[in-house]
Each structure stands twice: as C-alpha cells, then as structure tokens.
N, C-alpha and C. Protein backbone atom coordinates (compact mmCIF):
# COMPACT_ATOMS: atom_id res chain seq x y z
N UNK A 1 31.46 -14.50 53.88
CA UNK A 1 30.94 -15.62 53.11
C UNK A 1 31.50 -16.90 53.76
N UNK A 2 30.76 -18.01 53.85
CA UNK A 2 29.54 -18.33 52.61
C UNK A 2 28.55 -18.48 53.62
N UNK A 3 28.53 -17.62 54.75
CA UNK A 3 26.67 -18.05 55.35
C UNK A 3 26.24 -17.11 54.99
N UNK A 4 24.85 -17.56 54.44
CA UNK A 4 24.03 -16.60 53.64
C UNK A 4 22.63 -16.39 54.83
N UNK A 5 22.41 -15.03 54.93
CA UNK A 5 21.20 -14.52 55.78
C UNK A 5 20.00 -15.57 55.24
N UNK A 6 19.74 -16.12 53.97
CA UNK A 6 18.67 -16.84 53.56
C UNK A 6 18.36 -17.76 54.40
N UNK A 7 19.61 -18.20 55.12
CA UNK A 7 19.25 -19.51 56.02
C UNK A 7 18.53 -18.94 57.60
N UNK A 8 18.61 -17.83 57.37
CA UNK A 8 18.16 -17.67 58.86
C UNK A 8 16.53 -17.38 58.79
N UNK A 9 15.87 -17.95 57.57
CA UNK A 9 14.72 -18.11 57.26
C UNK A 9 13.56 -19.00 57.12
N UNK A 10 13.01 -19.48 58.27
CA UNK A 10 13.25 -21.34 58.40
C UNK A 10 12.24 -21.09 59.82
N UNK A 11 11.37 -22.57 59.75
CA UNK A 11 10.39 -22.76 60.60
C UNK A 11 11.17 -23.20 61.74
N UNK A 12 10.45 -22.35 63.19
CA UNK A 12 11.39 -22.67 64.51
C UNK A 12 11.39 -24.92 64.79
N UNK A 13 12.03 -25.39 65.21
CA UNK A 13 11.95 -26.86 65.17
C UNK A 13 11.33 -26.66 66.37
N UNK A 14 11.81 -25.55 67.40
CA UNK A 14 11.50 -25.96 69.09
C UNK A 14 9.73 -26.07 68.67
N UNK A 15 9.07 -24.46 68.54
CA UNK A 15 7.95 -23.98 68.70
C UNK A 15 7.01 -24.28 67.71
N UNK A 16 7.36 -24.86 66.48
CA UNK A 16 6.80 -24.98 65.29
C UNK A 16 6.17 -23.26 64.65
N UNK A 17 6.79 -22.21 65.13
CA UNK A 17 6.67 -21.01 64.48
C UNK A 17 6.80 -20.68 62.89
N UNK A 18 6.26 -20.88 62.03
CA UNK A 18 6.99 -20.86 60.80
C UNK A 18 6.45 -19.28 60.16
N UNK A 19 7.48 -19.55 58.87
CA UNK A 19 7.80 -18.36 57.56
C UNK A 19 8.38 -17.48 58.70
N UNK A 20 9.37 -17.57 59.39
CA UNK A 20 9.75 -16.32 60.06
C UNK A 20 11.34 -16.14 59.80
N UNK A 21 11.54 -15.22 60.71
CA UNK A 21 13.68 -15.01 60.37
C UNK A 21 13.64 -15.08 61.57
N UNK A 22 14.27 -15.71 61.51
CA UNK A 22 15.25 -16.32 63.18
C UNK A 22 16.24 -15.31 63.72
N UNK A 23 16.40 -14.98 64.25
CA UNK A 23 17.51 -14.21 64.92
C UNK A 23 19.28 -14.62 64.83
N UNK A 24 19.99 -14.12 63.94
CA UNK A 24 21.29 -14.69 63.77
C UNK A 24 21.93 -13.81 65.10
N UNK A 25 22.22 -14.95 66.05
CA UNK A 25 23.14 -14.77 66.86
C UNK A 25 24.79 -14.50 66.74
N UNK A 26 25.16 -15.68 66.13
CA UNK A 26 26.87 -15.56 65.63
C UNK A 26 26.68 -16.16 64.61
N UNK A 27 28.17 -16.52 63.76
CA UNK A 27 27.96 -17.45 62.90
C UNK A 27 29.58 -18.20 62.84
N UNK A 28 29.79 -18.95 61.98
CA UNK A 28 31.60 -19.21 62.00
C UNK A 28 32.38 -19.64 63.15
N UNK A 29 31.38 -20.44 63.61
CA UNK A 29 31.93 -20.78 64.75
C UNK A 29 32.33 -21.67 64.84
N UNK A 30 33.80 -22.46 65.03
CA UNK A 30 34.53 -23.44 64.05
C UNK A 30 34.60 -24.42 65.45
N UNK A 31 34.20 -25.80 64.88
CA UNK A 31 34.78 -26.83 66.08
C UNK A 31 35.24 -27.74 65.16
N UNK A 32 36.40 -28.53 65.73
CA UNK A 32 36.88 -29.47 64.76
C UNK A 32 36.86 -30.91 65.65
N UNK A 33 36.88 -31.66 64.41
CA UNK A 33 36.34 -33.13 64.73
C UNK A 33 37.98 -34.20 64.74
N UNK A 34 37.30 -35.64 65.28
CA UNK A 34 39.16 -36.13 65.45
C UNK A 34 39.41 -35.97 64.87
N UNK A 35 39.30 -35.83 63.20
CA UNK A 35 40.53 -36.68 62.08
C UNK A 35 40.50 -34.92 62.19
N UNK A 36 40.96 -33.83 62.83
CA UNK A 36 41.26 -32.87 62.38
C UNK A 36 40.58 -31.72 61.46
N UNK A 37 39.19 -32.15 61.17
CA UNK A 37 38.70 -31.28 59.88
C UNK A 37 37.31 -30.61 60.76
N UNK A 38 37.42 -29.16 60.17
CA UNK A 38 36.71 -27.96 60.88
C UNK A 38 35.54 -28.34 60.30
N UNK A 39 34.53 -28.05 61.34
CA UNK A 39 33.41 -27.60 61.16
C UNK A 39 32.62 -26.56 61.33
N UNK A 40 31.69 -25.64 60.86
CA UNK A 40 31.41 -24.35 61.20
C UNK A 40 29.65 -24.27 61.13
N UNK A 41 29.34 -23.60 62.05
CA UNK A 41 27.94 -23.60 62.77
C UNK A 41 27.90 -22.13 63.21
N UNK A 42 26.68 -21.86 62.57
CA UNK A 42 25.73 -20.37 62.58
C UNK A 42 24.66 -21.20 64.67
N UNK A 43 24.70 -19.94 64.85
CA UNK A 43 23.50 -20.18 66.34
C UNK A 43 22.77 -18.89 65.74
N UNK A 44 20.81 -18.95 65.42
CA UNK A 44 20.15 -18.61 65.49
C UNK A 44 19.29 -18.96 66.92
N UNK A 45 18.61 -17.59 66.96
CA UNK A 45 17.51 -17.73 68.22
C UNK A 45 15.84 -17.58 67.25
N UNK A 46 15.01 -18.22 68.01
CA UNK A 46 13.59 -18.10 67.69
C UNK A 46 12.80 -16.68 68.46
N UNK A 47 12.20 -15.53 68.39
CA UNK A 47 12.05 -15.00 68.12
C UNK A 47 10.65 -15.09 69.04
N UNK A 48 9.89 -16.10 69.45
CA UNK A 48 9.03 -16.49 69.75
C UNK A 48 9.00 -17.69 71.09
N UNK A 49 9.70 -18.61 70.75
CA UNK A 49 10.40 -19.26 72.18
C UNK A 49 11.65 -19.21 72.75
N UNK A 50 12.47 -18.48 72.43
CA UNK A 50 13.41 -17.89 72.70
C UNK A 50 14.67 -19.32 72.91
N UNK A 51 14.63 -19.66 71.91
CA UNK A 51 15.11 -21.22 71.70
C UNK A 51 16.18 -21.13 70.82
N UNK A 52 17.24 -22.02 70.99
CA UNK A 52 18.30 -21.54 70.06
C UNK A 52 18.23 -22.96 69.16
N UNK A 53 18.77 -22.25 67.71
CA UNK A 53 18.87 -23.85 66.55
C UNK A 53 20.46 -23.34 66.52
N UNK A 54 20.91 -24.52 65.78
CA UNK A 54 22.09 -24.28 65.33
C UNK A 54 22.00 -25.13 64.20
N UNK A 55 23.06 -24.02 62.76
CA UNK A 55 23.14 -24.67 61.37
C UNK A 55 24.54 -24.70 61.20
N UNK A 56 24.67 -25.84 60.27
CA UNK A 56 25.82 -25.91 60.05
C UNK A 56 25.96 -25.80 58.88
N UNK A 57 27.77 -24.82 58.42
CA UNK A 57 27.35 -24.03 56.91
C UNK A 57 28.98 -24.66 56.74
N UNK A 58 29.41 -23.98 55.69
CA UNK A 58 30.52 -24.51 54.99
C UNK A 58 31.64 -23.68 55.54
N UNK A 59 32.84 -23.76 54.71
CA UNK A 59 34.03 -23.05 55.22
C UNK A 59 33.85 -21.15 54.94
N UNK A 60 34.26 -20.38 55.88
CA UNK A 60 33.51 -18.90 55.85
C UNK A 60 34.97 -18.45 54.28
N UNK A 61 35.98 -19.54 54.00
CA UNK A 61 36.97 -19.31 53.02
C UNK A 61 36.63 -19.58 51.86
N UNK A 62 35.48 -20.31 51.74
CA UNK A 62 35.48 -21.38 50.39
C UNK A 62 33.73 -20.23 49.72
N UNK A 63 33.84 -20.72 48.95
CA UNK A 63 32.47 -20.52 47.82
C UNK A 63 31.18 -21.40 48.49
N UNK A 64 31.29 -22.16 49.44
CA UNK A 64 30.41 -23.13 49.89
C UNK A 64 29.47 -22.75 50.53
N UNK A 65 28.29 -22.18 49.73
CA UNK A 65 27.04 -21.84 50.34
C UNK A 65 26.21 -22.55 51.10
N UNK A 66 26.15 -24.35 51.51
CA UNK A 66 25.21 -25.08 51.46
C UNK A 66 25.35 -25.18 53.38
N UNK A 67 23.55 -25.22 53.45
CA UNK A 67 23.40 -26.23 54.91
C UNK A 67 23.57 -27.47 54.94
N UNK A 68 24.61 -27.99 55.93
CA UNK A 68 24.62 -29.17 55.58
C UNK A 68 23.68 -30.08 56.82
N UNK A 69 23.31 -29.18 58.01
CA UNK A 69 23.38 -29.54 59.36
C UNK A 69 22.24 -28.77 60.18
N UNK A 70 21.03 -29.01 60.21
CA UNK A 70 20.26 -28.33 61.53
C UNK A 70 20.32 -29.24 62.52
N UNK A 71 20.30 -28.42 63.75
CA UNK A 71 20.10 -29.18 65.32
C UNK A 71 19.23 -28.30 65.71
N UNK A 72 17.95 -28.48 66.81
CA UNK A 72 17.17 -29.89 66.40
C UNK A 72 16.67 -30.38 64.77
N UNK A 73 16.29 -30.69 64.94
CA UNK A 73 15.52 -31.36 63.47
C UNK A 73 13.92 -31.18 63.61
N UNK A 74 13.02 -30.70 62.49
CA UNK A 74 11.71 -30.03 62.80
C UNK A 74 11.06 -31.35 63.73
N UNK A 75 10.44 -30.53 64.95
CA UNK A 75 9.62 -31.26 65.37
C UNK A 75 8.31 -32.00 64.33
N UNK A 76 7.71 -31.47 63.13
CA UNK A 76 7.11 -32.03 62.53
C UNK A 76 6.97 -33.34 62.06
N UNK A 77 8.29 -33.99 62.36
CA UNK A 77 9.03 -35.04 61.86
C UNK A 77 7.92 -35.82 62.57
N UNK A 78 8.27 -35.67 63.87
CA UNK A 78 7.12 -36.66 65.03
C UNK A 78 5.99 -36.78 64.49
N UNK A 79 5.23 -36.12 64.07
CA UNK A 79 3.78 -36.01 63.88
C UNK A 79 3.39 -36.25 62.61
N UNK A 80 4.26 -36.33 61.64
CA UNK A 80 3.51 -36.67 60.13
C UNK A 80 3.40 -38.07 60.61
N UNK A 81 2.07 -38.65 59.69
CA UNK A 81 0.92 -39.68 59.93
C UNK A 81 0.99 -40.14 58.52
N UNK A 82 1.14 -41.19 58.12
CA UNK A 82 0.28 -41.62 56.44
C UNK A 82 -0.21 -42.64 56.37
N UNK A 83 -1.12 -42.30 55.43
CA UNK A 83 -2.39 -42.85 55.48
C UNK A 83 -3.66 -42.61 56.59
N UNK A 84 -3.31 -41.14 56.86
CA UNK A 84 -4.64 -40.20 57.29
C UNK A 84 -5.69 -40.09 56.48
N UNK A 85 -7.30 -40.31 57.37
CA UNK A 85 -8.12 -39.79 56.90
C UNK A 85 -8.21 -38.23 56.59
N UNK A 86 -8.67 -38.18 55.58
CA UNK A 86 -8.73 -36.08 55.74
C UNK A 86 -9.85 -35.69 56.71
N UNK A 87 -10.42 -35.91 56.95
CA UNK A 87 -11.20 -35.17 58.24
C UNK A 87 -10.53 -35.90 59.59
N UNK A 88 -10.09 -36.94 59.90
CA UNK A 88 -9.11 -37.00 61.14
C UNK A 88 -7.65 -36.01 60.75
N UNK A 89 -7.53 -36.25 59.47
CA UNK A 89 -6.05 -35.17 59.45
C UNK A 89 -6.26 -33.67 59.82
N UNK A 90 -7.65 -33.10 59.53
CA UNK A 90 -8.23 -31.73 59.54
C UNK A 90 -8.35 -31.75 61.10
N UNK A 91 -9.00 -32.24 61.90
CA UNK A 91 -8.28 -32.07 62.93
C UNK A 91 -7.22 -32.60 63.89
N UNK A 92 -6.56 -33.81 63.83
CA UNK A 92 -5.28 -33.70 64.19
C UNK A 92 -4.48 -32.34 63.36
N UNK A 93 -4.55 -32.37 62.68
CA UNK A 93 -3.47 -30.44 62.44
C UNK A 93 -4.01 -29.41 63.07
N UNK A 94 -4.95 -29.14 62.77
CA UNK A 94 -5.78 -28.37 64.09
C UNK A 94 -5.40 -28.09 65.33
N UNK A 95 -5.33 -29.43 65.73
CA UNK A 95 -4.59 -29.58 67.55
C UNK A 95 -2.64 -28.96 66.95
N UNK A 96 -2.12 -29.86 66.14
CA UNK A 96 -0.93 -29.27 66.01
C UNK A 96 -0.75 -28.03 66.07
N UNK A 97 -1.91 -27.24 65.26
CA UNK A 97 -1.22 -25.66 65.15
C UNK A 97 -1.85 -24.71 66.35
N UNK A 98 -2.64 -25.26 66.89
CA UNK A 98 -3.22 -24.59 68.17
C UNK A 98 -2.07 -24.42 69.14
N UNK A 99 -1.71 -25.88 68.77
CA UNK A 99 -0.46 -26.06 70.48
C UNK A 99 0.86 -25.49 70.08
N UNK A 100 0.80 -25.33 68.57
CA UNK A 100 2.31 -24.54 68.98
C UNK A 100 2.22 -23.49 68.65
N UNK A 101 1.14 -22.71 68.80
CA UNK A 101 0.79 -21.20 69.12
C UNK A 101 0.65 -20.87 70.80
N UNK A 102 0.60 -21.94 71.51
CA UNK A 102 0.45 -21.82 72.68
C UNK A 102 -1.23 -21.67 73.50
N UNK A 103 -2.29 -22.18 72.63
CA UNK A 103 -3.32 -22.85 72.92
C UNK A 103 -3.86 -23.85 73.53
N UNK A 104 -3.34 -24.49 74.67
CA UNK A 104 -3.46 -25.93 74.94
C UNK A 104 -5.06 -26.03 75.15
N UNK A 105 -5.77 -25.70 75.39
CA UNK A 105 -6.56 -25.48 75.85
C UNK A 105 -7.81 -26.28 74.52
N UNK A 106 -7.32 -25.37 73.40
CA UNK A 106 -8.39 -25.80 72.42
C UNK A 106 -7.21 -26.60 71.16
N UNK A 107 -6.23 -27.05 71.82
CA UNK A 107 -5.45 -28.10 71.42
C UNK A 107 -6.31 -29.56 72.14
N UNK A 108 -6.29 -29.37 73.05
CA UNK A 108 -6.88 -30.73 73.50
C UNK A 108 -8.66 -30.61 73.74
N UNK A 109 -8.99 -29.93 72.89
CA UNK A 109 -10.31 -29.97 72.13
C UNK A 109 -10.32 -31.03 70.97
N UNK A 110 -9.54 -30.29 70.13
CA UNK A 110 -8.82 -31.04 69.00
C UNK A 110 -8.81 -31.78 68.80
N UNK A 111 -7.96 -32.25 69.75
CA UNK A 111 -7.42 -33.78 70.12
C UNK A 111 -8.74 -34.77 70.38
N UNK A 112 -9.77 -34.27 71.25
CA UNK A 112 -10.88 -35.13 71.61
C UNK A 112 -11.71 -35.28 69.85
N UNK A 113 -11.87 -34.50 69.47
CA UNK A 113 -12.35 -34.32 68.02
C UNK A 113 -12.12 -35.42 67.25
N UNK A 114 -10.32 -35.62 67.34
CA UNK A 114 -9.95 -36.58 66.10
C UNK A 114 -10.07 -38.03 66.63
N UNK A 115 -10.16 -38.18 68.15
CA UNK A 115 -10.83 -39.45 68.35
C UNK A 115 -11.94 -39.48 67.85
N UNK A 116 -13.13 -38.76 67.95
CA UNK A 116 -14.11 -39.24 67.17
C UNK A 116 -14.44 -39.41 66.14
N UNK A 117 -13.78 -38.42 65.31
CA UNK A 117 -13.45 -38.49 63.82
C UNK A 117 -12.61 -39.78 63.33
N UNK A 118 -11.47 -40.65 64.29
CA UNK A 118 -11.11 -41.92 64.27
C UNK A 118 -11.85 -43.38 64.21
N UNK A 119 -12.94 -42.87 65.50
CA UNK A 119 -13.54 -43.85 65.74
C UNK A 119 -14.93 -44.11 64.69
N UNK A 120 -15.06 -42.85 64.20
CA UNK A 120 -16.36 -43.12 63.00
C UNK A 120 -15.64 -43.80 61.77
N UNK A 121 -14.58 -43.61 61.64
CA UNK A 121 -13.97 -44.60 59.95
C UNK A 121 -14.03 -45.73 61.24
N UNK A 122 -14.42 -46.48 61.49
CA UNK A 122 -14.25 -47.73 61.74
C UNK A 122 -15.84 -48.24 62.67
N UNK A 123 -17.06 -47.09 62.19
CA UNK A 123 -18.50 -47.47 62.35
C UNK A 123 -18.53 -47.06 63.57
N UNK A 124 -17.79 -46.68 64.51
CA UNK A 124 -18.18 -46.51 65.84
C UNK A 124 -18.07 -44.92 66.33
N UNK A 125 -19.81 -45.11 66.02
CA UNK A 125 -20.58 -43.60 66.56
C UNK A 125 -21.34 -43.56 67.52
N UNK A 126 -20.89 -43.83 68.34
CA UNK A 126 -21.39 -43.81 69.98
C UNK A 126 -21.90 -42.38 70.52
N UNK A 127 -23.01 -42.11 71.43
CA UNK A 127 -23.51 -40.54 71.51
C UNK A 127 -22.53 -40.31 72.29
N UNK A 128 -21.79 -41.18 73.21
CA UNK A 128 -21.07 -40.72 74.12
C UNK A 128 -19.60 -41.53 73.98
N UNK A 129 -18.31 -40.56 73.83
CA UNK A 129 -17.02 -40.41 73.53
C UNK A 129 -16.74 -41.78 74.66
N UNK A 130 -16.82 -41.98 75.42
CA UNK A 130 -16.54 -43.18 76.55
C UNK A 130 -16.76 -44.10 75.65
N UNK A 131 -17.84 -44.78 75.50
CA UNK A 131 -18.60 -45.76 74.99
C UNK A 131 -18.06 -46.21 73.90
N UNK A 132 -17.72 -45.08 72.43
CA UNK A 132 -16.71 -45.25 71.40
C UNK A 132 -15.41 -45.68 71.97
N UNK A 133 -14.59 -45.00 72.72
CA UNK A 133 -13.41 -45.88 73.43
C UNK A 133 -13.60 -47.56 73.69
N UNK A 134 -14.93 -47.44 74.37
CA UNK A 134 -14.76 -49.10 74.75
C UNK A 134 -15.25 -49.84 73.58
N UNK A 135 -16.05 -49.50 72.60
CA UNK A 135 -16.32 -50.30 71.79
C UNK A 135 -14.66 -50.54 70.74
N UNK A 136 -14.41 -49.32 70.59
CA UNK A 136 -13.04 -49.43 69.92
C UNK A 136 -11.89 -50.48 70.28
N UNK A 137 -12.20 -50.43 71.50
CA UNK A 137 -11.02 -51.88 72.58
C UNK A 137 -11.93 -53.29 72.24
N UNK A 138 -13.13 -53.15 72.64
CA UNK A 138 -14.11 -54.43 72.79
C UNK A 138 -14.13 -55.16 70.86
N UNK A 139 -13.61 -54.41 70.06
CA UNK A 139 -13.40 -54.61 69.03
C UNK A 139 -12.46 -54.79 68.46
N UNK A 140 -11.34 -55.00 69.03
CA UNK A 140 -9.80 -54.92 69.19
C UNK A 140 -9.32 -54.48 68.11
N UNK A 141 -10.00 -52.85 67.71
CA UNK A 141 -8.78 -52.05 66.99
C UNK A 141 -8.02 -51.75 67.70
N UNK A 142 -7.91 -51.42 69.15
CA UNK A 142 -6.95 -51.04 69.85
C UNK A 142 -6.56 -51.88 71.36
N UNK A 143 -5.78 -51.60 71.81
CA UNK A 143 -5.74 -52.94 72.74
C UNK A 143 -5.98 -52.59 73.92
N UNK A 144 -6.13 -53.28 75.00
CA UNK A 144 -6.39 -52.96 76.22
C UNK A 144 -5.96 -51.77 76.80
N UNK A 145 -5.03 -52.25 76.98
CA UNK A 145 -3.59 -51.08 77.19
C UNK A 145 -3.67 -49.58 76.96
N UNK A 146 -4.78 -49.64 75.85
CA UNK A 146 -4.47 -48.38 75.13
C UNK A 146 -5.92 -47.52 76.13
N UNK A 147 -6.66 -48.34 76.80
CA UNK A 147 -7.61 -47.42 77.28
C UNK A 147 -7.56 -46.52 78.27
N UNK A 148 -6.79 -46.26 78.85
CA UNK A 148 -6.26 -45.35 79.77
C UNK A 148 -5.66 -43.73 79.32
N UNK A 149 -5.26 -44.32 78.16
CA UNK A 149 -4.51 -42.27 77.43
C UNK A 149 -5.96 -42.32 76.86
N UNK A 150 -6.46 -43.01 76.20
CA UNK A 150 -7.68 -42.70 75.05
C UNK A 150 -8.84 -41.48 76.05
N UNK A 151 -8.97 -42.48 77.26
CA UNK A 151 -9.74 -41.72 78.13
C UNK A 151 -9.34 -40.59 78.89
N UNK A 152 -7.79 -40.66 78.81
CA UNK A 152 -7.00 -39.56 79.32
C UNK A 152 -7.23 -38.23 78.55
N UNK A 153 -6.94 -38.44 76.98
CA UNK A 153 -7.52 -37.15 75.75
C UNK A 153 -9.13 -37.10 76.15
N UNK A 154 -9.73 -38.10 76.11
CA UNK A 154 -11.40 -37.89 76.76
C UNK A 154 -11.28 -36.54 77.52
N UNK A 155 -10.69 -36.37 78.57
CA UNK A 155 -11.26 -35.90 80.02
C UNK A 155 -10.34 -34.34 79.39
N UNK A 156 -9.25 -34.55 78.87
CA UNK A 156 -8.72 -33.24 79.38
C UNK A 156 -9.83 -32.40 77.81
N UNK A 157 -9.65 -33.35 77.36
CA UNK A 157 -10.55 -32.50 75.76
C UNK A 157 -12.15 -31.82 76.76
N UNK A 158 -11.94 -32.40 77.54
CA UNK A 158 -13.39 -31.84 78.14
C UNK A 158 -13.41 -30.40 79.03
N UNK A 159 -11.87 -30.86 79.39
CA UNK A 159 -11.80 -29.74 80.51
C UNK A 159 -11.21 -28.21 79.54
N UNK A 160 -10.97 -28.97 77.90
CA UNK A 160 -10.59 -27.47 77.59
C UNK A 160 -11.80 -27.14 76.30
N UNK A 161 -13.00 -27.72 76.83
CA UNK A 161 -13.98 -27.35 76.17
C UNK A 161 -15.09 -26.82 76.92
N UNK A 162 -14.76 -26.59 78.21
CA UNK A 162 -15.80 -26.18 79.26
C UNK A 162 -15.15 -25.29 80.11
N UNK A 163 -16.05 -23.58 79.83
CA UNK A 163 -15.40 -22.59 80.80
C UNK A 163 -15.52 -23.04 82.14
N UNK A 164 -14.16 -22.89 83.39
CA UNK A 164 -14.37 -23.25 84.13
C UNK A 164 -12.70 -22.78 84.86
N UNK A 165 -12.49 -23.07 85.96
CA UNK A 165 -11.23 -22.31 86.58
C UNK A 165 -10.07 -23.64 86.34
N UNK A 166 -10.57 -24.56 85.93
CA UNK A 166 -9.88 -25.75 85.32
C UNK A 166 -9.10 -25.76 84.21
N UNK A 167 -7.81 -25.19 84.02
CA UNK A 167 -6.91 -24.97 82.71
C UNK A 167 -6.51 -26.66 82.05
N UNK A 168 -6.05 -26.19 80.91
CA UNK A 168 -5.56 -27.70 80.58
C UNK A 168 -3.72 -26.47 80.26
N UNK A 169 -2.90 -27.52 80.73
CA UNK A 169 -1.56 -26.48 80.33
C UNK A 169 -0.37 -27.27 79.52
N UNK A 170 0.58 -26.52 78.92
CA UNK A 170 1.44 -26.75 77.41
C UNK A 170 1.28 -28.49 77.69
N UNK A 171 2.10 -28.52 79.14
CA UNK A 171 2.78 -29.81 79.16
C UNK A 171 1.57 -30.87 79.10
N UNK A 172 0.73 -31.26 79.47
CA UNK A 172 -0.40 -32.11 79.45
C UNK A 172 -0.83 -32.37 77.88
N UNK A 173 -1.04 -30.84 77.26
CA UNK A 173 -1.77 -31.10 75.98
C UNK A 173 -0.74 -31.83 75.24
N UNK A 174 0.54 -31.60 75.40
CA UNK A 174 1.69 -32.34 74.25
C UNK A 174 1.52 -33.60 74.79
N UNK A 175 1.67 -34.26 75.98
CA UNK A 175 1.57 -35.50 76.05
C UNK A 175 0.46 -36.06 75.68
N UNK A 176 -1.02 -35.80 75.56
CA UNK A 176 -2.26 -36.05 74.78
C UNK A 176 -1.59 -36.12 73.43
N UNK A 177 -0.99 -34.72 73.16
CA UNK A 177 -0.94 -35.36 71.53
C UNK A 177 0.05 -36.37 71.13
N UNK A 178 1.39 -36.47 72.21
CA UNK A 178 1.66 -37.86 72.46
C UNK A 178 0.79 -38.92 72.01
N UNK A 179 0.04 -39.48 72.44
CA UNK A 179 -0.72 -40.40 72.69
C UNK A 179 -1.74 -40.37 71.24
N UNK A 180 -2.06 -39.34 71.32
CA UNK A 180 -3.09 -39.28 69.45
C UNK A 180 -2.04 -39.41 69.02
N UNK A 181 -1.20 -39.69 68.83
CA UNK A 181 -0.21 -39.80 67.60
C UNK A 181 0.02 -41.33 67.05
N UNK A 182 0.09 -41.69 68.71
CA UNK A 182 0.30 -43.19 69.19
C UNK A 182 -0.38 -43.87 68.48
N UNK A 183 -2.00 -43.50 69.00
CA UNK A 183 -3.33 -44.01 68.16
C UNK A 183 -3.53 -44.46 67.07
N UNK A 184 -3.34 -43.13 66.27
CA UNK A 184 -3.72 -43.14 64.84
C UNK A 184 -2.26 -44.06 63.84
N UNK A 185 -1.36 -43.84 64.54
CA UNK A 185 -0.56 -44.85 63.73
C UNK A 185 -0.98 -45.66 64.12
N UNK A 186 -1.60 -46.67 64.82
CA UNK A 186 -1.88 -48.04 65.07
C UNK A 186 -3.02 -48.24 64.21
N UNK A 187 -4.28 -47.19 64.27
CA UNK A 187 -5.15 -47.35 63.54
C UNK A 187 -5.47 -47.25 62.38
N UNK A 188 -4.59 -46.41 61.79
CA UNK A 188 -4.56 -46.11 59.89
C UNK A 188 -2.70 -46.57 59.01
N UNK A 189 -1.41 -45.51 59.85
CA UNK A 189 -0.46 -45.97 59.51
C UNK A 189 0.33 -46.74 59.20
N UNK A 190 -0.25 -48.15 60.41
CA UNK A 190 0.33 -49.70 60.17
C UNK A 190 -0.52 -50.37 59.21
N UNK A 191 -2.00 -50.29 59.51
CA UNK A 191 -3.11 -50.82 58.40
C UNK A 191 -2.07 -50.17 56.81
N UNK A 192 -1.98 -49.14 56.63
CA UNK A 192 -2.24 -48.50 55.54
C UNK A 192 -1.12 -49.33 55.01
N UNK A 193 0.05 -49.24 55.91
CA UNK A 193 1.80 -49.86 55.00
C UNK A 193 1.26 -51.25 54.32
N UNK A 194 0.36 -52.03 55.43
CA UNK A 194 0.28 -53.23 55.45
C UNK A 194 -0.26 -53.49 53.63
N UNK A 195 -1.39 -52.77 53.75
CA UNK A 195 -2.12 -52.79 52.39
C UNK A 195 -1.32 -52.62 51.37
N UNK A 196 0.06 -51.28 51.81
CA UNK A 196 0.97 -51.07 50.40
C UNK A 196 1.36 -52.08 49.95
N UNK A 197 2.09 -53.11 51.07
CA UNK A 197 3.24 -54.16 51.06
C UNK A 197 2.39 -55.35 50.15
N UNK A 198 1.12 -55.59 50.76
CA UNK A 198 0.22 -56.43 50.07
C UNK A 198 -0.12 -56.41 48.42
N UNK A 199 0.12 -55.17 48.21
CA UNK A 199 -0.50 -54.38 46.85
C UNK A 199 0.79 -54.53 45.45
N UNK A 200 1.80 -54.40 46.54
CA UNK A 200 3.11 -54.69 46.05
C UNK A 200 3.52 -56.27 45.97
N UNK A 201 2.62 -56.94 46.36
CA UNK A 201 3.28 -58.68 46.15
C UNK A 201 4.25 -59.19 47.22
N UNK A 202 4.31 -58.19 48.72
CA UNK A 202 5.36 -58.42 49.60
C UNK A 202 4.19 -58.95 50.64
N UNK A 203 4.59 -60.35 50.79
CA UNK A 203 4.12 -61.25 51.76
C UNK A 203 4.50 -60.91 53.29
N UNK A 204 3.48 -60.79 53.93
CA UNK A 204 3.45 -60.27 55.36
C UNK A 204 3.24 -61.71 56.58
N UNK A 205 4.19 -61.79 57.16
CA UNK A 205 4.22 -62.85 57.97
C UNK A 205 3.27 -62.79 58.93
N UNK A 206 2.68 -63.70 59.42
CA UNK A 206 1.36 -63.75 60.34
C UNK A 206 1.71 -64.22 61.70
C-alpha cells in the first residue's frame, strides 16, 4: 500500500489509447526533493506504443491512496477546441481518433473534411477546396500567412484519399493536425471567448 492497481487504468497520454490497463512496471520508487521530502512514482508502460507514463502516488507507509502526479499529461489537452461547430467537431475527432489508432492516411482525409466543414459556417462553399482557402484569406478570416498549411492539409488530405503508391505517414498527418488546430482556434475559439467576454459586460480593447 497505498498504490492501488486502479491507477494503472487510464488513457495512454503518448498514443491516445484509452479504457485500457497499462502495464505496471515498478512502483515505490522514491526520489527526494531539496527540502528533503520523498517522493514516490509508479512507471507504467502502454501496451500499444510501448511508451512509458509515470504516476505519482503517496507514501507506500501511510493510508494515502491519491494520484497526485501524471507525466506526460493527456495529449488531449492540445486538441480540445471551444466553441466548435458540431459537424466541424464530428470531424476534427474523427481525424483525432483515426491518428491515434495509427491511420494517417484517413486522418488527413479528416482533416481536409473539417476545412470544409469550417469554411461553410462562414458561407464559403466553393466546388473546389483551393478556391474556399483563398476566399477564406481574400476575406480575412484568416491571414495571409495562414495559406500555405491550409493548402498543405489540402494536398496531403488528397493524397490519403486517392489509392495510389503515395502514403501520407504518422509524422506529416500530426503536423496537419497541428495546423487544423491552429485554424479553428482562430476561427471559432477566439471569436467564441470574444462573444463570452462581450456577453459578460467585459470590454475588449480594439
């Protein structure tokens, strides 16, 4: 006591694997800090990326059941959005759970998806995904700057929507969703606070 097997029950942070049991490696593994006072840390492995977390639990002497401490911290953190549309949220999660199953492929399908699904809340339904990009800039929801990844998710969403000897792979699709992430907070997340702050009587400097 007091690490309890319950904790080794917990969504991977590396892989986003969840409802699984982690692999308890050790546990009680004491490091102490300057002013002298121990600390103690369980190392679980993931099961699936073969990734190690580490928790930190109480004294293995005391009654002290509690986590006080994961390392990393869920990657999910990055990616929650508010003030998502639900059909851009339906597929931005989409792309999320594709890619951390190890799908890149129809992750950055996804990804091309929720640009368009972006660019229609804001009237721009262009037949062709290019054209919505530039009207989206030429309209300055988004800024210059930004047309280069936009068209970057363009191309690879294409290449993992068309059989062909052309892969799209892990590392590419995460940096796409990099970049959709980028997006959509500029386009709904900052709008959305703005409106709270407004709604609330908190004057927004211009």
């Amino acid at each position: 006591m007091p690490w309890d097997e319950r904790y080794s029950f917990r969504d991977c942070p590396w892989c986003g694997l969840t409802n699984t049991r982690l692999t308890t490696i050790n546990v009680d593994q004491q490091m102490v800090d300057k002013w002298g006072e121990p600390k103690f840390w369980a190392t679980l492995g993931c099961p699936a990326c073969g990734n190690a977390v580490l928790v930190r639990h109480g004294d293995p002497d005391s009654d002290d059941t509690k986590v006080y401490e994961v390392v990393p911290t869920s990657s999910h953190a990055k990616t929650d959005i508010s003030h998502l549309p639900e059909d851009v949220a339906r597929y931005y999660n989409d792309a999320l759970l594709v890619l951390r199953v190890g799908v890149p492929d129809a992750a950055a399908v996804q990804l091309r998806r929720t640009l368009e699904a972006a660019a229609a809340h804001y009237e721009i339904r262009e037949k062709i995904l290019m054209k919505s990009i530039e009207k989206l800039i030429a309209d300055g929801h988004v800024t210059q700057s930004f047309g280069p990844l936009l068209h970057h998710i363009r191309s690879i969403g294409n290449v993992g929507a068309h059989a062909s000897d052309e892969r799209v792979d892990q590392e590419t699709a995460e940096r796409a969703l990099r970049f959709t992430t980028q997006l959509l907070r500029n386009l709904f997340e900052v709008p959305g606070e703005l409106e709270e702050l407004a709604k609330n009587g908190t004057k927004v400097a211009k």
